[in-house]
Structure formats: structure tokens, C-alpha cells
C-alpha atoms as a PDB file:
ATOM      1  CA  UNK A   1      99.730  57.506  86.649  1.00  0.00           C
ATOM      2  CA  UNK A   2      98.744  59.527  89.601  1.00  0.00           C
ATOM      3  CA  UNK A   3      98.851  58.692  93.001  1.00  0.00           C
ATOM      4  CA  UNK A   4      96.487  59.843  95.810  1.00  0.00           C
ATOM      5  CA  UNK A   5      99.410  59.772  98.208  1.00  0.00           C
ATOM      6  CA  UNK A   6     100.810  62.511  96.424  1.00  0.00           C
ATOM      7  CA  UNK A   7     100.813  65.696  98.168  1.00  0.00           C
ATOM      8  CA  UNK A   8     101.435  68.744  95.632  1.00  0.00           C
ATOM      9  CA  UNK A   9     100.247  72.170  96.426  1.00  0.00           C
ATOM     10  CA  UNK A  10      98.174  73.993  93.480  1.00  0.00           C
ATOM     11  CA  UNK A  11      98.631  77.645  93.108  1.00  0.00           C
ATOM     12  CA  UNK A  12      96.997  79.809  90.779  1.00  0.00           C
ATOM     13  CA  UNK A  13      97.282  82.421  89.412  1.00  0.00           C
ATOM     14  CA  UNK A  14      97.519  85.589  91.198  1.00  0.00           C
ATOM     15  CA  UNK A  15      94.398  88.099  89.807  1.00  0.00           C
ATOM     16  CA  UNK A  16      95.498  91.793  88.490  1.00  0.00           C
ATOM     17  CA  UNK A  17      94.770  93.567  91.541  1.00  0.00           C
ATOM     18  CA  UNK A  18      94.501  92.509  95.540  1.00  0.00           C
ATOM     19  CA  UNK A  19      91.218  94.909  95.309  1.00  0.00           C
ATOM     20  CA  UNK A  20      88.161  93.269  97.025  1.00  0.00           C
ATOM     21  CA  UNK A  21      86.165  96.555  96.819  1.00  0.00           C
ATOM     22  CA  UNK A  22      86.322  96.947 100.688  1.00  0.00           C
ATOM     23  CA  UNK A  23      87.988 100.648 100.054  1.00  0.00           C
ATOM     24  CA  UNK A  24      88.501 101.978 103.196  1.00  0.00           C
ATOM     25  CA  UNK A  25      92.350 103.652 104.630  1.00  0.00           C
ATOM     26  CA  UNK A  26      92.829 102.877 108.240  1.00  0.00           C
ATOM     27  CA  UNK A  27      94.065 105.765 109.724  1.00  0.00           C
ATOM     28  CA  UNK A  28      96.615 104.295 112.381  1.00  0.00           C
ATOM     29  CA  UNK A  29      98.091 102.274 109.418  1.00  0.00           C
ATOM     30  CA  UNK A  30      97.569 104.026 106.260  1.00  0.00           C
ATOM     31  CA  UNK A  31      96.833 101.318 104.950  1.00  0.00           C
ATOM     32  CA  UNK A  32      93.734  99.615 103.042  1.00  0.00           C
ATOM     33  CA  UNK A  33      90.994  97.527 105.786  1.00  0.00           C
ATOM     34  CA  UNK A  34      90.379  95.368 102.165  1.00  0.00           C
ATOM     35  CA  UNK A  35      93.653  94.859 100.558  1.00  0.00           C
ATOM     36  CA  UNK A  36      96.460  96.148 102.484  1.00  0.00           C
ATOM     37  CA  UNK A  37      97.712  98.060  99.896  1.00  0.00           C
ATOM     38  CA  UNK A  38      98.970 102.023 101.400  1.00  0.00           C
ATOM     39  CA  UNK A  39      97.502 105.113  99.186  1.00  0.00           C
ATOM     40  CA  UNK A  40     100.683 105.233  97.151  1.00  0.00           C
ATOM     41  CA  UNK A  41     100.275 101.455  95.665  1.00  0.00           C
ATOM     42  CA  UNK A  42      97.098 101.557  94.835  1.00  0.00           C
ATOM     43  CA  UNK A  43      97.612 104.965  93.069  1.00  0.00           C
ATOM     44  CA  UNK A  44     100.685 103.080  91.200  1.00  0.00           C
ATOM     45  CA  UNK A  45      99.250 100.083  90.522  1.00  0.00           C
ATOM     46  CA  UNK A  46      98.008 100.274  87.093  1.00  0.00           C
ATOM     47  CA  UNK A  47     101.708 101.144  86.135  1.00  0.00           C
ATOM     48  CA  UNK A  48     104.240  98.776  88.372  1.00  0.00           C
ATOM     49  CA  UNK A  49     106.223  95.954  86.470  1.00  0.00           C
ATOM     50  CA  UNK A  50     105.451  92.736  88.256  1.00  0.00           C
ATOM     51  CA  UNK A  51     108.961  92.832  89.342  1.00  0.00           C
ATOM     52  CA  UNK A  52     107.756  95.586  92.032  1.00  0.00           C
ATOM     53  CA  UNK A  53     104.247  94.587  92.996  1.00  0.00           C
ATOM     54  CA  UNK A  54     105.696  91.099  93.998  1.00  0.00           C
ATOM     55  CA  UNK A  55     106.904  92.634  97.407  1.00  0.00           C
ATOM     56  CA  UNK A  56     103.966  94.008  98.134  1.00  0.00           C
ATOM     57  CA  UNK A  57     101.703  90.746  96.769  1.00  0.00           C
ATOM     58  CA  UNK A  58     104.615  88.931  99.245  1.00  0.00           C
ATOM     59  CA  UNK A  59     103.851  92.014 102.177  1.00  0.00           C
ATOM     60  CA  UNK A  60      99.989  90.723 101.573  1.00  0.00           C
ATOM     61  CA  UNK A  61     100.575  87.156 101.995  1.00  0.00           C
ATOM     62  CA  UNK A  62     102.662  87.190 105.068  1.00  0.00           C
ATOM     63  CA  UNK A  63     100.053  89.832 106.456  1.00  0.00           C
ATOM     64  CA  UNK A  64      97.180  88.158 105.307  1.00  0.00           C
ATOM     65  CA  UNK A  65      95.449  90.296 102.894  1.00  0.00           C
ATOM     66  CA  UNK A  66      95.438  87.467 100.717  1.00  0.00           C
ATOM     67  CA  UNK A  67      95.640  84.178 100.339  1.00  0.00           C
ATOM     68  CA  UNK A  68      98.671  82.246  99.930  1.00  0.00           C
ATOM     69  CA  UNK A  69      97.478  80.012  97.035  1.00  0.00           C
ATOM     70  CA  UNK A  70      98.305  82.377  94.517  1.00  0.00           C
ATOM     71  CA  UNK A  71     101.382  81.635  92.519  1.00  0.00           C
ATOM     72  CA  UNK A  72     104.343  83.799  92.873  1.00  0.00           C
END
């Protein structure tokens, strides 16, 4: 039995990529207006374990890029 009192957070699941399709580099930062992401991790996406985009999914989060109700 549930009760409404009961404060949990739900996360979901993170998606495959922090993408948006907002593709632009900012020049003072290198780094992505959409996602965040620098030149170098999008271009190694597609083959990073999880084990080394989950600092940069973390880097997103605390910069927010993204939204912290994905799951880690």
C-alpha cells in the first residue's frame, strides 16, 4: 500500500545522447550552446563505455545542460 506522504524521486532513464539538435560551438568555451558537450565528445560519443560518458552526463547536470531526472 502506497502512501501519498511518501516522497520518492523518479529518475529515468538517461537517453543515448545529450543532443537536442541545437549544434552550435561557442567559441569562448568550446563547448556546445545545446548540449555542453566540447568537439572531442561528441566526435567520441558513438564509441565511449558508459563508464566514461558518466562524467561528462555528471559535467551536464551540475552545469545544466540537462536535467537532473535522469538516472545515473
Amino acid at each position: 500500500m502506497s502512501s501519498a506522504s511518501s516522497h520518492s524521486t523518479l529518475r529515468v532513464a538517461r537517453p543515448l545522447s545529450p543532443c537536442i539538435q541545437v549544434c552550435t560551438i561557442e567559441p569562448s568555451s568550446s563547448l556546445c550552446k545545446g548540449c555542453g558537450r566540447t568537439l572531442d565528445e561528441i566526435a567520441c560519443w558513438g564509441s565511449m563505455t558508459e563508464a566514461e560518458k558518466t562524467p561528462v552526463w555528471d559535467r551536464l547536470e551540475q552545469e545544466g545542460y540537462i536535467d537532473a531526472q535522469y538516472a545515473k
